[in-house]
Protein backbone atom coordinates (compact mmCIF):
# COMPACT_ATOMS: atom_id res chain seq x y z
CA UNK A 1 35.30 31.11 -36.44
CA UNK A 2 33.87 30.20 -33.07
CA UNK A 3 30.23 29.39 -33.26
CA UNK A 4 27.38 31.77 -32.22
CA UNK A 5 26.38 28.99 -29.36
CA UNK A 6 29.96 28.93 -27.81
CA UNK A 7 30.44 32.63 -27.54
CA UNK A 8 26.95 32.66 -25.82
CA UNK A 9 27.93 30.16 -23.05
CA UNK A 10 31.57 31.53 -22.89
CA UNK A 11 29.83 34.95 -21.73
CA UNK A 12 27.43 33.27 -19.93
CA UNK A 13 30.31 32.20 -17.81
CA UNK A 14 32.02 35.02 -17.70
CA UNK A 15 29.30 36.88 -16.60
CA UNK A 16 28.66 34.57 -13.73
CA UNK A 17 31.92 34.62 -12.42
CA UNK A 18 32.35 38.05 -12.30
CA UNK A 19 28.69 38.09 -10.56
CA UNK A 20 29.89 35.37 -8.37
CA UNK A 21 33.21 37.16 -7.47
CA UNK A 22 31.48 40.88 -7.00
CA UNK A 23 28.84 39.32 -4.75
CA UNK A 24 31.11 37.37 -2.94
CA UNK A 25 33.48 40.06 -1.89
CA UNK A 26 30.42 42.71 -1.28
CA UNK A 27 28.47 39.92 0.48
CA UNK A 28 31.27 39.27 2.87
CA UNK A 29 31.98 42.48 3.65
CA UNK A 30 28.06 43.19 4.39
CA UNK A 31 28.64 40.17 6.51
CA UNK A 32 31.19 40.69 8.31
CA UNK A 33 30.43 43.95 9.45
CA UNK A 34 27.43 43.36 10.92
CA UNK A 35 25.24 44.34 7.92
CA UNK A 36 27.59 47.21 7.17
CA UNK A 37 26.92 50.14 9.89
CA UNK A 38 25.49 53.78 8.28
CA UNK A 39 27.68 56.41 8.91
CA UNK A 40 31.63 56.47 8.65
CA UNK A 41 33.85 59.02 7.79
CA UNK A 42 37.08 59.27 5.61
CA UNK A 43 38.36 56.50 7.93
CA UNK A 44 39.44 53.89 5.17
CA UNK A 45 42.63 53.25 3.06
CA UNK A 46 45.01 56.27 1.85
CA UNK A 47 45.90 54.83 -1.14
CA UNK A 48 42.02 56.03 -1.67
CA UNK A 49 43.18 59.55 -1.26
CA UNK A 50 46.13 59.01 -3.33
CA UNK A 51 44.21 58.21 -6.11
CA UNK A 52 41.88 61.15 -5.77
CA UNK A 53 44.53 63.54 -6.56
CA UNK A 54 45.65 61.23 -9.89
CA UNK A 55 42.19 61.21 -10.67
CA UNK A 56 41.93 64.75 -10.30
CA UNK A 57 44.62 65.59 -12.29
CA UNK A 58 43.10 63.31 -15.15
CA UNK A 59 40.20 65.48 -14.87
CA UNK A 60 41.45 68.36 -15.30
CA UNK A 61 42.67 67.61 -18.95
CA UNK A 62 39.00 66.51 -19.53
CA UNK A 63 36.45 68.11 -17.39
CA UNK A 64 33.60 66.76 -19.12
CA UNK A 65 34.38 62.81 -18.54
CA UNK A 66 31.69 61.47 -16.46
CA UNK A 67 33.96 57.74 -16.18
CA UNK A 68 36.43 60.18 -14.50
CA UNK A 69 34.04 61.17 -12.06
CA UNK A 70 32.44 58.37 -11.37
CA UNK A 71 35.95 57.11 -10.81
CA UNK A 72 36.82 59.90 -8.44
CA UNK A 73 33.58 58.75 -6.84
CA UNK A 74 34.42 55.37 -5.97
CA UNK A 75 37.83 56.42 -4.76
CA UNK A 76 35.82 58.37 -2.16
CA UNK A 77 33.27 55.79 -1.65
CA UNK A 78 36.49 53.04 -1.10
CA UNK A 79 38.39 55.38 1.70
CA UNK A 80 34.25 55.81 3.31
CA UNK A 81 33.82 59.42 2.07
CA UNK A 82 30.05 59.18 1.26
CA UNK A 83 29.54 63.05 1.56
CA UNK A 84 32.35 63.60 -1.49
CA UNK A 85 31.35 60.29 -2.71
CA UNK A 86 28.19 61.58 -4.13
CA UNK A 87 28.61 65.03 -4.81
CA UNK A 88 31.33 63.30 -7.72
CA UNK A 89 28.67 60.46 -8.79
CA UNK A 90 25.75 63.59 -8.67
CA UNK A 91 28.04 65.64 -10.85
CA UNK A 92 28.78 62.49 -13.24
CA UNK A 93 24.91 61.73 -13.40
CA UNK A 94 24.39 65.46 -14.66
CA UNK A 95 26.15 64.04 -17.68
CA UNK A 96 25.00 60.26 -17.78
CA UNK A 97 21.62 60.07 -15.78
CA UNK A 98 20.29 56.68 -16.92
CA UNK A 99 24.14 55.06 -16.02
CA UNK A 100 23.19 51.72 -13.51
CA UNK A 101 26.67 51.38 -12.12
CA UNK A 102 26.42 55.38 -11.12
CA UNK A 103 22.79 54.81 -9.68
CA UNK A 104 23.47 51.79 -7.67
CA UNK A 105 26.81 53.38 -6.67
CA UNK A 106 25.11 56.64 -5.90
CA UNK A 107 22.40 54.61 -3.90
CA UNK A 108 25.14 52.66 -1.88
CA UNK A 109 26.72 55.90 -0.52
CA UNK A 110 23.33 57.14 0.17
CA UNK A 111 22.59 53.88 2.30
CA UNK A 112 26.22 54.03 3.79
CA UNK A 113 25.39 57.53 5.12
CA UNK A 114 21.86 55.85 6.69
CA UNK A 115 19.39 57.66 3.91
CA UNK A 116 17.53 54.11 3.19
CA UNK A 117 14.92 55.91 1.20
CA UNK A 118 17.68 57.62 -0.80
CA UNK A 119 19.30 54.59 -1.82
CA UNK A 120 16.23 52.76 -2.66
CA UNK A 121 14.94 55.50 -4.81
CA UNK A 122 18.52 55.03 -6.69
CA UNK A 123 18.03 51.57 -6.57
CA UNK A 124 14.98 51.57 -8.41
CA UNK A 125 16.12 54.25 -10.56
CA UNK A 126 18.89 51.39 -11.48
CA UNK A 127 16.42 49.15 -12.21
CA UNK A 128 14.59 51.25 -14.10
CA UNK A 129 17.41 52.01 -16.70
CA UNK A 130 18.22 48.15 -17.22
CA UNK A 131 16.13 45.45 -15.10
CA UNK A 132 18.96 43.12 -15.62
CA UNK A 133 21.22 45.23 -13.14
CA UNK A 134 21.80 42.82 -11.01
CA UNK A 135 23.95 44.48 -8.34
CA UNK A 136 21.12 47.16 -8.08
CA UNK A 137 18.16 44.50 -6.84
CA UNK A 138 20.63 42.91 -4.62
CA UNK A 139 21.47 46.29 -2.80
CA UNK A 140 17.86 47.06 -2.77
CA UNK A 141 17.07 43.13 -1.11
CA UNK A 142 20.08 43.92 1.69
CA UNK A 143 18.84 47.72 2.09
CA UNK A 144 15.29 46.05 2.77
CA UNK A 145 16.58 42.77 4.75
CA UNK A 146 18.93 44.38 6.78
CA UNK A 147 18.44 48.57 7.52
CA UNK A 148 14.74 48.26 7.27
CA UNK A 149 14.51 45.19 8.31
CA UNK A 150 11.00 44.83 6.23
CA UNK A 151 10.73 41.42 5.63
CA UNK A 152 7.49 41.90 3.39
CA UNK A 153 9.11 44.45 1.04
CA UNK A 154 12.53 42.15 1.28
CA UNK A 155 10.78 38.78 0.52
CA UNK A 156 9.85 39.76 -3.62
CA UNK A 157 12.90 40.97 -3.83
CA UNK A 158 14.22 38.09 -2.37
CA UNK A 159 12.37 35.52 -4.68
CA UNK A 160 13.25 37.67 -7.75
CA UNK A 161 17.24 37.19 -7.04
CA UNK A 162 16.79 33.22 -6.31
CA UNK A 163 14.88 32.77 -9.97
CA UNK A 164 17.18 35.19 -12.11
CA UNK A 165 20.41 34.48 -9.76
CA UNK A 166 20.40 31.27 -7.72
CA UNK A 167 24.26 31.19 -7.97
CA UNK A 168 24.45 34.08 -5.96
CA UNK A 169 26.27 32.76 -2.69
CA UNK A 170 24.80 33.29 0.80
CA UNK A 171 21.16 33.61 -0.57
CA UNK A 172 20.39 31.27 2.24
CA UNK A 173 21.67 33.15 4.90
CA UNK A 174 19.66 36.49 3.53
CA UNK A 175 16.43 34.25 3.26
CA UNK A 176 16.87 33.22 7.05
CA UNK A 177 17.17 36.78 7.63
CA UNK A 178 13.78 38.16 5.78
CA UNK A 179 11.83 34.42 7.64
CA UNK A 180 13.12 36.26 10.77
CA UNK A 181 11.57 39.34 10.08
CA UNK A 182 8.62 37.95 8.34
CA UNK A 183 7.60 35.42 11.75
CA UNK A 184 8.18 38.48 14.05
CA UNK A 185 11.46 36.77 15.29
């Protein structure tokens, strides 16, 4: 029997790596594309649309599975389809409203198509339905930092993700960012 202690730190570190490893893929991609550009279109990989039509399939044996959706969703989102990308995560929320994956997805594609307030409102929604979601606060901080470029409403944002998340990599380069906007530079 493995003691209550150990299987506390052993998902303590599994949690952190796969917070580490998310962040660090969506962080470089944010990066490296400038901040990641609103807009798009149904530009990205066709294995994406490929998987659409599985996914489809799947739900039409089982029309009421909201994980199908959402799935459907983020084969949309991954190929840049933000306009089919949320009418799938809108129909999924119909069945699982307070979901923070589906939220924070659902805000993502909103901020991908340039609809800041959208996603924030999403964000928040997130946040709402479990303050721990961590991915939601950071998409809110880069929404802020970066499209908005509000530095005031991106700095408590900022200072709430270095306290609960100082692992996070490239905090640094998002605080130099928000000191930017914050000295008028």
């Amino acid at each position: 029997m493995v003691p209550v202690e150990a299987k506390k730190s052993s998902i303590a570190q599994s949690v952190v790596m796969l917070l580490v490893g998310g962040l660090v893929g969506f962080g470089a991609g944010y990066f490296t594309g400038g901040g990641g550009r609103p807009g798009g279109g149904a530009s990205g990989p066709v294995a994406a649309g490929d998987r659409v039509g599985e996914l489809k399939q799947s739900l039409a044996r089982d029309p009421e599975n909201p994980e199908i959706l959402m799935d459907i969703g983020n084969a949309y989102y991954d190929r840049e389809d933000w306009d089919d990308a949320i009418k799938c995560y809108e129909k999924a929320r119909r069945k699982v409203p307070k979901n923070p994956n589906l939220l924070s997805d659902l805000g993502a594609a909103h901020r991908n198509r340039g609809e800041f307030d959208t996603a924030v409102a999403y964000f928040q929604k997130a946040r709402e339905a479990n303050p721990e979601h961590w991915q939601s606060l950071l998409n809110w901080l880069l929404v802020e930092a970066y499209d908005r470029r509000d530095g005031k409403a991106a700095q408590p944002l900022m200072d709430e993700v270095k306290k609960r998340y100082p692992e996070i990599p490239q905090l640094d380069k998002i605080q130099e960012q928000i000191s930017s906007l914050r000295s008028g530079a």
